[in-house]
PDB file of N, CA and C in Angstrom:
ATOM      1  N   UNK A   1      15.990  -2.963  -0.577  1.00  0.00           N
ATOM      2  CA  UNK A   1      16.151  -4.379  -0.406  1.00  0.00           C
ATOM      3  C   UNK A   1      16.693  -4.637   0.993  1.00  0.00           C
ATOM      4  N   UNK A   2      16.245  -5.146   1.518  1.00  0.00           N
ATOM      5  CA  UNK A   2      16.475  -5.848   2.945  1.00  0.00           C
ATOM      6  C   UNK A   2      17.778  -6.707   3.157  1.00  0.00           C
ATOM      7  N   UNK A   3      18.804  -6.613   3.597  1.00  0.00           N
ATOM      8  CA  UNK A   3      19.980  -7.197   4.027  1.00  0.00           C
ATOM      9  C   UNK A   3      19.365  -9.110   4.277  1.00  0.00           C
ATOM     10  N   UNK A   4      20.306 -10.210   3.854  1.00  0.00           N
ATOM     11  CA  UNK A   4      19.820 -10.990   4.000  1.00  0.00           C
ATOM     12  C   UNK A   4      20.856 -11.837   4.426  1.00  0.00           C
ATOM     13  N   UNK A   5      20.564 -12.894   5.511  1.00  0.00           N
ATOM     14  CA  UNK A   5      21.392 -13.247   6.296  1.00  0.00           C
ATOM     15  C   UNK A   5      22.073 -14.929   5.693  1.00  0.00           C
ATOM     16  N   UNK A   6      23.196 -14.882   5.622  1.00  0.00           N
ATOM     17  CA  UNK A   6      23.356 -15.932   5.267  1.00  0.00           C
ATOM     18  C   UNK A   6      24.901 -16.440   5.431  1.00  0.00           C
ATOM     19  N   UNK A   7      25.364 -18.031   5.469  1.00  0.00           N
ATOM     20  CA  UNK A   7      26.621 -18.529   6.003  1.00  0.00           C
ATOM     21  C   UNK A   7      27.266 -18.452   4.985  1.00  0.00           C
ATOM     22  N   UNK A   8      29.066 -18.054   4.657  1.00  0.00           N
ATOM     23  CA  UNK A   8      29.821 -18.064   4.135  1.00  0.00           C
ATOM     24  C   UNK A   8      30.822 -18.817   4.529  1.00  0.00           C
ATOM     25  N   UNK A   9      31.316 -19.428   3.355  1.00  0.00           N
ATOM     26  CA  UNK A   9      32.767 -19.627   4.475  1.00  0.00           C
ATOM     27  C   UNK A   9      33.414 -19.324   3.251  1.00  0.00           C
ATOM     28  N   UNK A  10      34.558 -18.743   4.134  1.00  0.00           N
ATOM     29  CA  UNK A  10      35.463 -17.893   2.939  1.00  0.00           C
ATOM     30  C   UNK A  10      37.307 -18.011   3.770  1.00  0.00           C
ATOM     31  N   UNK A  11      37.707 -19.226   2.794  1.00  0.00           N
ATOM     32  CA  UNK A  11      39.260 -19.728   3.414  1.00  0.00           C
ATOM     33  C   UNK A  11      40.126 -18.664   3.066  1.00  0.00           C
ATOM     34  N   UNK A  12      41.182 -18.074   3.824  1.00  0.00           N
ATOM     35  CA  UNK A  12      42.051 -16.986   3.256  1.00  0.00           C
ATOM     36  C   UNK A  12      42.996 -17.194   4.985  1.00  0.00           C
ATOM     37  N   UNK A  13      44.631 -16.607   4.370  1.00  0.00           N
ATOM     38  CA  UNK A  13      45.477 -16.228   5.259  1.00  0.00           C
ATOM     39  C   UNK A  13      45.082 -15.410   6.384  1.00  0.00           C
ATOM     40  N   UNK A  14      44.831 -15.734   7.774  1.00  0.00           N
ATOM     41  CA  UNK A  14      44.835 -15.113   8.637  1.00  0.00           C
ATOM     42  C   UNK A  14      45.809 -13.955   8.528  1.00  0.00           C
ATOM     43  N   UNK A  15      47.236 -13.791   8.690  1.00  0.00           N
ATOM     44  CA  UNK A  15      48.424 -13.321   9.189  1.00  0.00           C
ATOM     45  C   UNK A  15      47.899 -11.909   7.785  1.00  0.00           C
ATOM     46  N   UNK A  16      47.764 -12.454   6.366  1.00  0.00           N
ATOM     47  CA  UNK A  16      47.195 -10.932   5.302  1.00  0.00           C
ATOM     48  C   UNK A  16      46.598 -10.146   5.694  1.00  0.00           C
ATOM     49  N   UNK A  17      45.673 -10.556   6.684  1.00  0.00           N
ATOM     50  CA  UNK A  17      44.128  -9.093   6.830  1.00  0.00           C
ATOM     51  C   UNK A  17      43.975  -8.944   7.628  1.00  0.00           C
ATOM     52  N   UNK A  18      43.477  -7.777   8.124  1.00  0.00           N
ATOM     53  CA  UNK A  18      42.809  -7.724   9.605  1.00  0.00           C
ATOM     54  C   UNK A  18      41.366  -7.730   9.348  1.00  0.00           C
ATOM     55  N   UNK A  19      41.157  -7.572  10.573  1.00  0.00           N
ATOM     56  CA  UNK A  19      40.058  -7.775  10.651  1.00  0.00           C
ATOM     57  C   UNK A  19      38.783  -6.733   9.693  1.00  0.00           C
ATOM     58  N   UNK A  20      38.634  -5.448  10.041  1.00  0.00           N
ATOM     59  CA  UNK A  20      38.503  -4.503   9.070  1.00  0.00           C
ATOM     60  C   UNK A  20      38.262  -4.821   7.505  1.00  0.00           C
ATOM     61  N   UNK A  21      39.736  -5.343   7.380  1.00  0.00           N
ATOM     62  CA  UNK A  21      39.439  -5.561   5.440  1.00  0.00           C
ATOM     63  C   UNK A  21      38.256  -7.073   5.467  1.00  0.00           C
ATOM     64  N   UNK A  22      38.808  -7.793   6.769  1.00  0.00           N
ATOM     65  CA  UNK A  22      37.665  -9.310   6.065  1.00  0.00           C
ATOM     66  C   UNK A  22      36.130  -8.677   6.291  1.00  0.00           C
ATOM     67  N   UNK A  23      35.562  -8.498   7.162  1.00  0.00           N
ATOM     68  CA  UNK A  23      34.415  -7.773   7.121  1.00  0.00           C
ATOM     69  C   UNK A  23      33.667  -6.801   5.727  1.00  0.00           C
ATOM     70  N   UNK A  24      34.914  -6.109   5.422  1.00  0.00           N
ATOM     71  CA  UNK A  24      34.459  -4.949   4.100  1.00  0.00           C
ATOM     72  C   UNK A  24      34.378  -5.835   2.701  1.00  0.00           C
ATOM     73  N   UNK A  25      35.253  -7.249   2.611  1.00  0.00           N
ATOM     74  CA  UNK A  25      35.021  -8.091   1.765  1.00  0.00           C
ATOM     75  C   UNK A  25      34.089  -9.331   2.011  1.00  0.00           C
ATOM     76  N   UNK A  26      33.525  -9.385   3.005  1.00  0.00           N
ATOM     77  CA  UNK A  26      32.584 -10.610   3.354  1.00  0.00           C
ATOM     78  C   UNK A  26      30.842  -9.524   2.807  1.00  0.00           C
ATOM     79  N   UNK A  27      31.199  -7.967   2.977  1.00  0.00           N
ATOM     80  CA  UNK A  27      30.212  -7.657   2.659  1.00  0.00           C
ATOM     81  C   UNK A  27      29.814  -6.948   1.118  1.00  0.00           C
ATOM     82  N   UNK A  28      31.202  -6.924   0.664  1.00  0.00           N
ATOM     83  CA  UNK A  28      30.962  -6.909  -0.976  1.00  0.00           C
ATOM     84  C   UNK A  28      30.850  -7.977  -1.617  1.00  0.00           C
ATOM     85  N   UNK A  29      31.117  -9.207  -1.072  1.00  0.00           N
ATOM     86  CA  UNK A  29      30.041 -10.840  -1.870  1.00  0.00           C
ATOM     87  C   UNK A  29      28.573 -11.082  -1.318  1.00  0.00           C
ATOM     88  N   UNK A  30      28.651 -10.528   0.003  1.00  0.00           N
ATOM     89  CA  UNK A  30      26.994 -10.579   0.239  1.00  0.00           C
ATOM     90  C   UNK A  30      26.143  -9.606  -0.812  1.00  0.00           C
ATOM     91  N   UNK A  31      27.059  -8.345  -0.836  1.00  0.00           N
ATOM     92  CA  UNK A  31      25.747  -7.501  -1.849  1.00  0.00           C
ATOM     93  C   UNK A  31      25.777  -8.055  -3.070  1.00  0.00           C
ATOM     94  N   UNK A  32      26.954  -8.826  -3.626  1.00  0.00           N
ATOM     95  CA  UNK A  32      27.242  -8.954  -5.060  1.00  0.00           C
ATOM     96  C   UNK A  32      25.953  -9.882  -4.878  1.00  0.00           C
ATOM     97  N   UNK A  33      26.053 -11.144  -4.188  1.00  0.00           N
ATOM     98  CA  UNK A  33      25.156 -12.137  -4.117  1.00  0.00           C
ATOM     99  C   UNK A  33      23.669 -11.904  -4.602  1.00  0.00           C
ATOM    100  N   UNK A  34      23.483 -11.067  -3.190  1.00  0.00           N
ATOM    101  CA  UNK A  34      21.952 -10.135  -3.528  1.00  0.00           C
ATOM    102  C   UNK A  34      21.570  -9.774  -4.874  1.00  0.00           C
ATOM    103  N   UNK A  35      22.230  -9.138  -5.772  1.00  0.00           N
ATOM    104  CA  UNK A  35      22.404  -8.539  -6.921  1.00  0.00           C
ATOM    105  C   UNK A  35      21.824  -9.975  -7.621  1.00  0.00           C
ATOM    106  N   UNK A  36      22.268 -11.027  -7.447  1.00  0.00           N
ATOM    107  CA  UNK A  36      22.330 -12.159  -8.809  1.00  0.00           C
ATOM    108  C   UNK A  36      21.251 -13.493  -8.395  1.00  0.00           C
ATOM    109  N   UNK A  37      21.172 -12.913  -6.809  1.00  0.00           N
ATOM    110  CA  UNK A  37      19.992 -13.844  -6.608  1.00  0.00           C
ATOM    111  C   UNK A  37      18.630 -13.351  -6.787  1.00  0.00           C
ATOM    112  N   UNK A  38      18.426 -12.667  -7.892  1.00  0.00           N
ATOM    113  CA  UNK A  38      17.108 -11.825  -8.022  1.00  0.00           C
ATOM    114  C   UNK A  38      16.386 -12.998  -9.115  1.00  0.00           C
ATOM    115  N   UNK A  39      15.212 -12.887  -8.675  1.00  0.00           N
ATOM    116  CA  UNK A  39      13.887 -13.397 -10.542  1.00  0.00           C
ATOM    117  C   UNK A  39      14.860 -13.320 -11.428  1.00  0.00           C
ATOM    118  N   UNK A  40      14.910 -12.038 -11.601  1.00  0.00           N
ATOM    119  CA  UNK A  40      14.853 -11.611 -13.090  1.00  0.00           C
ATOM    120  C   UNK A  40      15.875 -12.484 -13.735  1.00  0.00           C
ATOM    121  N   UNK A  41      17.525 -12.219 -12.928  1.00  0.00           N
ATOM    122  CA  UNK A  41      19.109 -13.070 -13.658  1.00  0.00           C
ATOM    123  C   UNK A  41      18.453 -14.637 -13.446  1.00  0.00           C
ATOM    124  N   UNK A  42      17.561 -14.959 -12.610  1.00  0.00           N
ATOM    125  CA  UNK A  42      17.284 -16.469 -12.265  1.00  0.00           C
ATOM    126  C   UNK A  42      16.733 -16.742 -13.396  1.00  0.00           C
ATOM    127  N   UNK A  43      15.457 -16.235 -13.685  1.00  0.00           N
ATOM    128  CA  UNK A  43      14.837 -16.307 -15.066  1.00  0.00           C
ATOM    129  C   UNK A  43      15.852 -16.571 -16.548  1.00  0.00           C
ATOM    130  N   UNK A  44      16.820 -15.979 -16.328  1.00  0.00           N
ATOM    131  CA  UNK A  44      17.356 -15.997 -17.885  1.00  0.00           C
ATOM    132  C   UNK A  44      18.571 -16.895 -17.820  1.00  0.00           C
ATOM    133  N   UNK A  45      18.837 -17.805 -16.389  1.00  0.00           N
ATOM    134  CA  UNK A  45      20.185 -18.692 -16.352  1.00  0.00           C
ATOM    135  C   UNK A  45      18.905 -20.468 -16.524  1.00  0.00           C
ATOM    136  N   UNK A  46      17.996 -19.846 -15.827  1.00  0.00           N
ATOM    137  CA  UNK A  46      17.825 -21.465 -15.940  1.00  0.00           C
ATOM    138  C   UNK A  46      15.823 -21.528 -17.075  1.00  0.00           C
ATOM    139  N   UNK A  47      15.392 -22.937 -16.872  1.00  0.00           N
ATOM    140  CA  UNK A  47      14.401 -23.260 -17.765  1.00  0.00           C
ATOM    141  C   UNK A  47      13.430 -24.207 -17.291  1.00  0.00           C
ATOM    142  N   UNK A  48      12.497 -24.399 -17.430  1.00  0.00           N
ATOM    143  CA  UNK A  48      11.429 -25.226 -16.616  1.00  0.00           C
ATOM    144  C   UNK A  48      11.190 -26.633 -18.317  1.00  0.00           C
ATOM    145  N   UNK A  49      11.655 -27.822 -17.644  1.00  0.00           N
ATOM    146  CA  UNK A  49      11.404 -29.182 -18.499  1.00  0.00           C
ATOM    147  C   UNK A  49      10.137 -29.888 -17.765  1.00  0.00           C
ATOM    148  N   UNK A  50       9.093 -29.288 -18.539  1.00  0.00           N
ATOM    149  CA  UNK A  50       7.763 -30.093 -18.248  1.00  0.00           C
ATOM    150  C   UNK A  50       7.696 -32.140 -18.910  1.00  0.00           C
ATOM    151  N   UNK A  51       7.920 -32.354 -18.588  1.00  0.00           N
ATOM    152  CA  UNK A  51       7.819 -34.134 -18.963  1.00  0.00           C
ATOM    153  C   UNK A  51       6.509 -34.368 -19.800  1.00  0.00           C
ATOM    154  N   UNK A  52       5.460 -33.701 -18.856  1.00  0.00           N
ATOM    155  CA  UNK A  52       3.957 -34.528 -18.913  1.00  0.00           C
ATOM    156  C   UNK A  52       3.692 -33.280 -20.397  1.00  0.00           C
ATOM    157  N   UNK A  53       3.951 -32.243 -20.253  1.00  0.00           N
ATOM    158  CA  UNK A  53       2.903 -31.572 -21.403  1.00  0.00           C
ATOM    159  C   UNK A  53       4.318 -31.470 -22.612  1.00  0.00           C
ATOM    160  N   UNK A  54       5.495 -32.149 -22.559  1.00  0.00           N
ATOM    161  CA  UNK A  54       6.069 -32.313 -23.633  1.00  0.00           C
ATOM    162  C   UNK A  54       7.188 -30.686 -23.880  1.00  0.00           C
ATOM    163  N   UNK A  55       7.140 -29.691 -23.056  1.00  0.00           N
ATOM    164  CA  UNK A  55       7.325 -28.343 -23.265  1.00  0.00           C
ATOM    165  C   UNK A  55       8.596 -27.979 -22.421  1.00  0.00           C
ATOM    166  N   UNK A  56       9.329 -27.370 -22.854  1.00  0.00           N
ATOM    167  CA  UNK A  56      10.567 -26.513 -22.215  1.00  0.00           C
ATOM    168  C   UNK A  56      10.103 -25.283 -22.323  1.00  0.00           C
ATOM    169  N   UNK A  57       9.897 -24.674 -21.045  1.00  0.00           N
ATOM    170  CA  UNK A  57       9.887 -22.962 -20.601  1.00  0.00           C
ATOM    171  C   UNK A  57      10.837 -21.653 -20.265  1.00  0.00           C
ATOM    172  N   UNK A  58      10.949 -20.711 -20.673  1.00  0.00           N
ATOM    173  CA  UNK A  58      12.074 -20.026 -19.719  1.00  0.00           C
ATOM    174  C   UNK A  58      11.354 -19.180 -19.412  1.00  0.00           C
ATOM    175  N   UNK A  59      10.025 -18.875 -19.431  1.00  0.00           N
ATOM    176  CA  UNK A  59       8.751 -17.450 -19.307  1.00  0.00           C
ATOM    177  C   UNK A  59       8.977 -17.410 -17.312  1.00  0.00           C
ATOM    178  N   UNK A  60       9.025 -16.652 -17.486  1.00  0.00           N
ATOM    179  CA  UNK A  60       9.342 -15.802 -15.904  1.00  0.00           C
ATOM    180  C   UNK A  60       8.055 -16.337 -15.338  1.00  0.00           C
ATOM    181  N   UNK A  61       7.148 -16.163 -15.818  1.00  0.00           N
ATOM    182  CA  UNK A  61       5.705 -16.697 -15.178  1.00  0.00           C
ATOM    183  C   UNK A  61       5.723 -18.514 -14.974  1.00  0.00           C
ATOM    184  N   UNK A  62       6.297 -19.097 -15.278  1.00  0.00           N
ATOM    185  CA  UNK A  62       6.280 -20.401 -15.526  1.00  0.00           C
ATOM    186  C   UNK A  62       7.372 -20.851 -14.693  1.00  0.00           C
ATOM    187  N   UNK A  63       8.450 -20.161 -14.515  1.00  0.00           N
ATOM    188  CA  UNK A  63       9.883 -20.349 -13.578  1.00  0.00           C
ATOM    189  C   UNK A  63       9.040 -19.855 -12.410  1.00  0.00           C
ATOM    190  N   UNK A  64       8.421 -18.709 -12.020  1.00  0.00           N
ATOM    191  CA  UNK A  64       8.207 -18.667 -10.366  1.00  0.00           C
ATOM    192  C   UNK A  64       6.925 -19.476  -9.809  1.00  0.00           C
ATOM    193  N   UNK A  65       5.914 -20.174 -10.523  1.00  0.00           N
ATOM    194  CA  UNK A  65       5.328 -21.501  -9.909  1.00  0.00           C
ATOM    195  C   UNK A  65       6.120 -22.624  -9.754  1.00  0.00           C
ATOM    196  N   UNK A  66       7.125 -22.714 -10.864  1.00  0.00           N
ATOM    197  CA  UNK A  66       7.857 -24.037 -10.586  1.00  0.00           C
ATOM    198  C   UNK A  66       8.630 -23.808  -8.800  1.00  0.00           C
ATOM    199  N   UNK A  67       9.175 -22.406  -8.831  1.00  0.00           N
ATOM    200  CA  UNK A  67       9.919 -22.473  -8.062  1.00  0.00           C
ATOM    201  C   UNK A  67       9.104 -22.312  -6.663  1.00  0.00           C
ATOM    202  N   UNK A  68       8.387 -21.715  -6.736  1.00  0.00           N
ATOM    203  CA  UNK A  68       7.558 -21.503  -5.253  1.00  0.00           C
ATOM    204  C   UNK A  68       6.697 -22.112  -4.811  1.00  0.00           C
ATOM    205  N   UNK A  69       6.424 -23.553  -6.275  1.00  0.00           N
ATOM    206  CA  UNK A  69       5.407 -24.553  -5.725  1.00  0.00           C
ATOM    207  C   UNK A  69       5.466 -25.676  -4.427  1.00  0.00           C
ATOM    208  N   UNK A  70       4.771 -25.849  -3.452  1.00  0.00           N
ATOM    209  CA  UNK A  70       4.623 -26.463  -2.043  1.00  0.00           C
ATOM    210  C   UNK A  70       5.246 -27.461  -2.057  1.00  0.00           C
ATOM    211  N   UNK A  71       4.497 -28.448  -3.321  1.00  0.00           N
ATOM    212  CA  UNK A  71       5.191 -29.757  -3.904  1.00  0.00           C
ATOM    213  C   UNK A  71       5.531 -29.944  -5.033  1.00  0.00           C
ATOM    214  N   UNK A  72       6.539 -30.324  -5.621  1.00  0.00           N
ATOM    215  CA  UNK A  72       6.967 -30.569  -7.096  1.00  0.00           C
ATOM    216  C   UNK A  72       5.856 -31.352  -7.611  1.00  0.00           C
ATOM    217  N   UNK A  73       6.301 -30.873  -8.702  1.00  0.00           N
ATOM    218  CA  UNK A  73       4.841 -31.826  -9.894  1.00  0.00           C
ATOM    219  C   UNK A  73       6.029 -32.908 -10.429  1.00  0.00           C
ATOM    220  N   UNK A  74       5.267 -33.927 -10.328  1.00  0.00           N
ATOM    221  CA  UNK A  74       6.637 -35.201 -11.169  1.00  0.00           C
ATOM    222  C   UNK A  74       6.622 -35.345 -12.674  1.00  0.00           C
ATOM    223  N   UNK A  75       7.541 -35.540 -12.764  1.00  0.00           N
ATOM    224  CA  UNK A  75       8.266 -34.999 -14.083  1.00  0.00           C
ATOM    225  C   UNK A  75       8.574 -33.757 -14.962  1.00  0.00           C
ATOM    226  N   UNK A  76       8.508 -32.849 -13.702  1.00  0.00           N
ATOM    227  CA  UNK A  76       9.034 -31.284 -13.999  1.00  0.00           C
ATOM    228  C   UNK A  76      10.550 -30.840 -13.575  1.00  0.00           C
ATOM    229  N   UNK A  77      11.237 -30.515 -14.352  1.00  0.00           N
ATOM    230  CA  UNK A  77      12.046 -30.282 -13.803  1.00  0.00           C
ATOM    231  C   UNK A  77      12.807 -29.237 -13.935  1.00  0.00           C
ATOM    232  N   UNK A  78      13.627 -28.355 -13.478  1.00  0.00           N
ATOM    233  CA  UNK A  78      14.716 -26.932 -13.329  1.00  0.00           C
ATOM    234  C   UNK A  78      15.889 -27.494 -14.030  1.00  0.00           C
ATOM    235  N   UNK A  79      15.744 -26.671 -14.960  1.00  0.00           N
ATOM    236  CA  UNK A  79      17.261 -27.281 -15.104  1.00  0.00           C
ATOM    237  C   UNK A  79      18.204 -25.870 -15.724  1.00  0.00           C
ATOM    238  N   UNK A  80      19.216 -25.927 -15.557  1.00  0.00           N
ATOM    239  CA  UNK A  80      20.252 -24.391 -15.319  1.00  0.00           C
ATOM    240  C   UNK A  80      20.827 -24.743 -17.133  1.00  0.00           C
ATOM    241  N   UNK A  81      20.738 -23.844 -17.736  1.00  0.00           N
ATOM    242  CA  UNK A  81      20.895 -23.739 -19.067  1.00  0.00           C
ATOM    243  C   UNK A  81      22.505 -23.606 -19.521  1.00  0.00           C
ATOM    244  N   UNK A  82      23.142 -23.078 -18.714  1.00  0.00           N
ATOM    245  CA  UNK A  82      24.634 -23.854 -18.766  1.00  0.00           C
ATOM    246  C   UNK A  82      25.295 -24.473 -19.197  1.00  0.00           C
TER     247      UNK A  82
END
């Protein structure tokens, strides 16, 4: 898996850490991240609410058109099962 670049902001006591430890912990939430931003955990937190054909989805095949489609279809919607 390819390292992936992205902004954090992460508030904490200057005067506690040096530099060393913030780095070694800015990069154990990036991998954790990686880990949970995959399909698969995406697939099983959230659900596709079709409006027009009456249907709620959670099929992995049905979550990655919703999600990778160009333009939303209206009255579809993501919604996090939560």
């Amino acid at each position: 898996m390819k390292p992936v670049e992205r902004d954090l902001l992460i508030l904490l006591h200057e005067d506690r850490y040096n530099e060393q430890e913030i780095q070694y912990e800015v990069k154990q939430i990036s991998d954790m991240l990686s880990l949970v931003e995959t399909m698969d955990y995406l697939a099983t937190a959230t659900e596709v609410a079709d409006c027009n054909k009456h249907r709620v989805s959670s099929k992995r095949r049905v979550l990655e058109r919703a999600f990778f489609r160009k333009e939303p279809k209206a009255f579809e919607f993501i919604v996090h099962k939560n």
